[in-house]
N, C-alpha and C. Protein backbone atom coordinates (compact mmCIF):
# COMPACT_ATOMS: atom_id res chain seq x y z
N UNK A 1 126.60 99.35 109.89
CA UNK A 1 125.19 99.06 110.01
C UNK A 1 124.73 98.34 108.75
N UNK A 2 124.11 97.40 108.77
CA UNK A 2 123.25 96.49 107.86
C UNK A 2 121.65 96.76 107.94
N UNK A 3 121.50 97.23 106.60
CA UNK A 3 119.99 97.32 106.47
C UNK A 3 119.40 96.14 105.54
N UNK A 4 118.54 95.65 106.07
CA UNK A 4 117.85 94.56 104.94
C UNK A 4 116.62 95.09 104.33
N UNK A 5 115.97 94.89 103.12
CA UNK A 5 114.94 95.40 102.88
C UNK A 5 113.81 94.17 102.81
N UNK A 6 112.93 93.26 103.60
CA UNK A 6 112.46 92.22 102.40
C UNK A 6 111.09 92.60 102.10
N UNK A 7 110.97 91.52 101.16
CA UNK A 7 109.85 91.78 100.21
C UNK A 7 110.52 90.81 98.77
N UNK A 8 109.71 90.78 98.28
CA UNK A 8 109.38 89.57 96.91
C UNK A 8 109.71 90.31 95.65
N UNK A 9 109.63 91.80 95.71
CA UNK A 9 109.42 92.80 94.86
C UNK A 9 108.07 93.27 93.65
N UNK A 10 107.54 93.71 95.30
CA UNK A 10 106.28 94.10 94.79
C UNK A 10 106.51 95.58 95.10
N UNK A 11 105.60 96.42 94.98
CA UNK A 11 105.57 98.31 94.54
C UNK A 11 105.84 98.70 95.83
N UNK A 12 105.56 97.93 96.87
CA UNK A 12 105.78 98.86 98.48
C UNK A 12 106.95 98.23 98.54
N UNK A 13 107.91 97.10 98.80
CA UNK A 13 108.48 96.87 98.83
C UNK A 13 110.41 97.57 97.89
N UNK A 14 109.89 98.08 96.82
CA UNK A 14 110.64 99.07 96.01
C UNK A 14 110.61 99.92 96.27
N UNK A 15 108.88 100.26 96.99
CA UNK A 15 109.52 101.90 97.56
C UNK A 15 110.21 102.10 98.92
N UNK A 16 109.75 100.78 99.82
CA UNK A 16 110.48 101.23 100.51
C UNK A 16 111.79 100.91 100.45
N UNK A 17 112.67 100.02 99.75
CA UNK A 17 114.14 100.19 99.46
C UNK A 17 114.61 101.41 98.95
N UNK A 18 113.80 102.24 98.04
CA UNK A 18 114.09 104.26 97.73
C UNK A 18 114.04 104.80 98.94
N UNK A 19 113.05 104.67 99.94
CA UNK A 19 113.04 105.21 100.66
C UNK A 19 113.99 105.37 101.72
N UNK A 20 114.57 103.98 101.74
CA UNK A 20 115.20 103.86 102.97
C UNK A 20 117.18 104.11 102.55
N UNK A 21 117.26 104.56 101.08
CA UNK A 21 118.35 104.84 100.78
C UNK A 21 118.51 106.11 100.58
N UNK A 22 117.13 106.79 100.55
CA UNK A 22 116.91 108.25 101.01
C UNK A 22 117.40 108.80 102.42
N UNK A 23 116.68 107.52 102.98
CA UNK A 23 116.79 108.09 104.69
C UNK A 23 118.40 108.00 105.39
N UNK A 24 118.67 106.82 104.61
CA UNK A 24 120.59 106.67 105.11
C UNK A 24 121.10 107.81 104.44
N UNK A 25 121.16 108.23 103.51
CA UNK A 25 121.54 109.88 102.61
C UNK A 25 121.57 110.64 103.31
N UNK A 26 120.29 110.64 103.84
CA UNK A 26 119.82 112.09 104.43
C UNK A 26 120.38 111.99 105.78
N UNK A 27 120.63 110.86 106.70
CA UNK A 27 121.00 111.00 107.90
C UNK A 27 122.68 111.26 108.00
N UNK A 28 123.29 110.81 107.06
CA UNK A 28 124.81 111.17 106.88
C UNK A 28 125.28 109.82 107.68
N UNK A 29 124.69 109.20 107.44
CA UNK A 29 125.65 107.51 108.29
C UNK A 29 125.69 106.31 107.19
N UNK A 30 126.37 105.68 107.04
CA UNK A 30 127.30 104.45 106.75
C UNK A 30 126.41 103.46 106.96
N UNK A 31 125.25 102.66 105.81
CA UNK A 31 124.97 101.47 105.93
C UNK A 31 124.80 100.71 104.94
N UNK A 32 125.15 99.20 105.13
CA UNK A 32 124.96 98.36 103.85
C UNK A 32 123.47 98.10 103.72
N UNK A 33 123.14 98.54 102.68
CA UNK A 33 121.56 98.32 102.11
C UNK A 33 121.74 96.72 101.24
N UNK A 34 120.91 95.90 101.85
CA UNK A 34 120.53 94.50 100.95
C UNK A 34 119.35 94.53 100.58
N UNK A 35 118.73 94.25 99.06
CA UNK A 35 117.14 93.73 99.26
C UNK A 35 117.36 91.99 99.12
N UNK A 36 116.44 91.96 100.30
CA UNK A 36 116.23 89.84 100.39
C UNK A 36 114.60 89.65 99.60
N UNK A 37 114.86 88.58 98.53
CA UNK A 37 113.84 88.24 97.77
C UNK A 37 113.83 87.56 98.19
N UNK A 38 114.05 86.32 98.88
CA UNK A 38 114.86 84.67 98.90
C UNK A 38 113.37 84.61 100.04
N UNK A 39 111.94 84.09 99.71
CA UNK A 39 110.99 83.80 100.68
C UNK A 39 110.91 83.67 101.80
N UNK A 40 112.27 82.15 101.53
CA UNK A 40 112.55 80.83 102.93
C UNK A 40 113.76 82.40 103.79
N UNK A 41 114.24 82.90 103.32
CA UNK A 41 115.39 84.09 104.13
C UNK A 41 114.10 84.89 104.83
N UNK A 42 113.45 85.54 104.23
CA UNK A 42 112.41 86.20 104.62
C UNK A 42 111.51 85.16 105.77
N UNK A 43 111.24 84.69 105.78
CA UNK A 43 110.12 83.34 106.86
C UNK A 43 110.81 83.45 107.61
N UNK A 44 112.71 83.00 107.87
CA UNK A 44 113.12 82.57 108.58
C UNK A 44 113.19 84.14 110.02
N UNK A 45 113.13 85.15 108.92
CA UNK A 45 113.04 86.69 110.10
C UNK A 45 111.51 86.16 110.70
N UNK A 46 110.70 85.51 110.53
CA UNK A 46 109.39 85.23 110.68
C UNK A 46 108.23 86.49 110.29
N UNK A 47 108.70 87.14 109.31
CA UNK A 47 108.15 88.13 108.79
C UNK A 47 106.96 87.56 107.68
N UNK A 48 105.58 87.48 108.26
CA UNK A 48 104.71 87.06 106.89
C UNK A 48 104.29 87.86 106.14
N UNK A 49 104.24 89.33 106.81
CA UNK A 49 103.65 90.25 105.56
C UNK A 49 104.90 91.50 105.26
N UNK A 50 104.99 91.45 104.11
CA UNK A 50 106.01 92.43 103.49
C UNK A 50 105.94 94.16 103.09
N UNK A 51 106.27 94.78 102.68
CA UNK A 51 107.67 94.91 103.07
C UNK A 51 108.18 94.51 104.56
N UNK A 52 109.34 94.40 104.58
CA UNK A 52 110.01 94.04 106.08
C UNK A 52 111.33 94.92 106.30
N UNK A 53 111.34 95.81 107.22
CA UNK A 53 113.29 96.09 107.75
C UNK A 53 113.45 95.65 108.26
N UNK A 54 114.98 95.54 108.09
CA UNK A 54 115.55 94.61 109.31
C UNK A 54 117.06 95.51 109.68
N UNK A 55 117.44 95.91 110.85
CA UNK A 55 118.56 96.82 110.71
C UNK A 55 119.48 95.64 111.63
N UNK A 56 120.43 95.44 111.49
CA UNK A 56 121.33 94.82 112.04
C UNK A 56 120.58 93.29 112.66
N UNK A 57 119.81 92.87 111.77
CA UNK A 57 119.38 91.66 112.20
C UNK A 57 118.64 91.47 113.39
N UNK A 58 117.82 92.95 113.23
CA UNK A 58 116.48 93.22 114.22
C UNK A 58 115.36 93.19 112.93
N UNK A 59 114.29 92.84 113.50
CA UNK A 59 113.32 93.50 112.54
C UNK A 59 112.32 94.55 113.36
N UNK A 60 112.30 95.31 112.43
CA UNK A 60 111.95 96.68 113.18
C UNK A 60 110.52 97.29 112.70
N UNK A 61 110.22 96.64 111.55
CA UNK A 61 109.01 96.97 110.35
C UNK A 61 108.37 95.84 110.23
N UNK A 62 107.13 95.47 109.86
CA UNK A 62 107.04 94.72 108.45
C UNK A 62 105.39 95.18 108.31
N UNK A 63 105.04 95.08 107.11
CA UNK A 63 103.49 94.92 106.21
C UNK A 63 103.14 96.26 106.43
N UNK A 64 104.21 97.73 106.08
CA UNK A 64 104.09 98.67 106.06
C UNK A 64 105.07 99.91 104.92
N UNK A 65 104.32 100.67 104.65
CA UNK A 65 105.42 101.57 103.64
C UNK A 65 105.98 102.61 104.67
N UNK A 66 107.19 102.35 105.35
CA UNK A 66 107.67 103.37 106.01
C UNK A 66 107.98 105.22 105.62
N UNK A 67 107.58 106.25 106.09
CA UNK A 67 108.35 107.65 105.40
C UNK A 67 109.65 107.36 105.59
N UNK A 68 110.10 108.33 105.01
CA UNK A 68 111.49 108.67 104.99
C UNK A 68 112.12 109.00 106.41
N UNK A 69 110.95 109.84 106.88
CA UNK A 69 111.23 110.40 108.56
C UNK A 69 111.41 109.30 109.15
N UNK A 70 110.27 108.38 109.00
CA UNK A 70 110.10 107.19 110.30
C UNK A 70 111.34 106.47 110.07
N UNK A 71 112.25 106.00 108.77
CA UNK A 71 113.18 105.04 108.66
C UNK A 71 114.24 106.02 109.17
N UNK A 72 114.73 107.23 109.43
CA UNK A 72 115.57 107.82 109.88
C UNK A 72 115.57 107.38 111.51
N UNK A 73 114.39 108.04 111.98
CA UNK A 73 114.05 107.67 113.36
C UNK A 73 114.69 106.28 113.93
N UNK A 74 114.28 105.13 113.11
CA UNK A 74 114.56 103.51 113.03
C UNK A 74 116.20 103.75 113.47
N UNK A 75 116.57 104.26 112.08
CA UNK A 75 118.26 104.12 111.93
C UNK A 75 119.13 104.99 113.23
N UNK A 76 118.65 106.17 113.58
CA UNK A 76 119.14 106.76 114.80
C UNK A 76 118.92 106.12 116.20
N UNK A 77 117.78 105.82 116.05
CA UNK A 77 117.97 104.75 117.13
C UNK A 77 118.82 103.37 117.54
N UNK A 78 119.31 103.35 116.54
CA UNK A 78 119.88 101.53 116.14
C UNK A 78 121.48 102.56 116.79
């Protein structure tokens, strides 16, 4: 599983990359965590407001600070 985090690296965006390396921890599963700064990478998910997930090259989030619960939820579902 591939998790993307984007965002520019602003304060929600950092938290939710903690968060969401919390939530893979806590669920006991296997995923590559990336954070994408790269704007034009970010646009191209067509994501305009940030933070953004993206789990296997879905996007599943964006212009929200996910809990820990909700990104588990995300990841069990995937």
């Amino acid at each position: 599983m591939k998790i993307e985090i984007l965002g520019t690296g602003c304060a929600k965006c950092k938290a939710l990359e903690e968060a969401t390396k919390q939530a893979v921890a806590q669920s006991g599963m296997f995923a590559q965590i990336e954070k994408v700064e790269d704007i034009m990478k970010i646009m191209e998910y067509g994501v305009m407001s940030t933070p953004g997930l993206v789990i296997d090259g879905k996007v599943v989030s964006t212009g929200k600070l996910l809990t820990i619960n909700e990104i588990k939820d995300l990841i069990q579902a995937h």
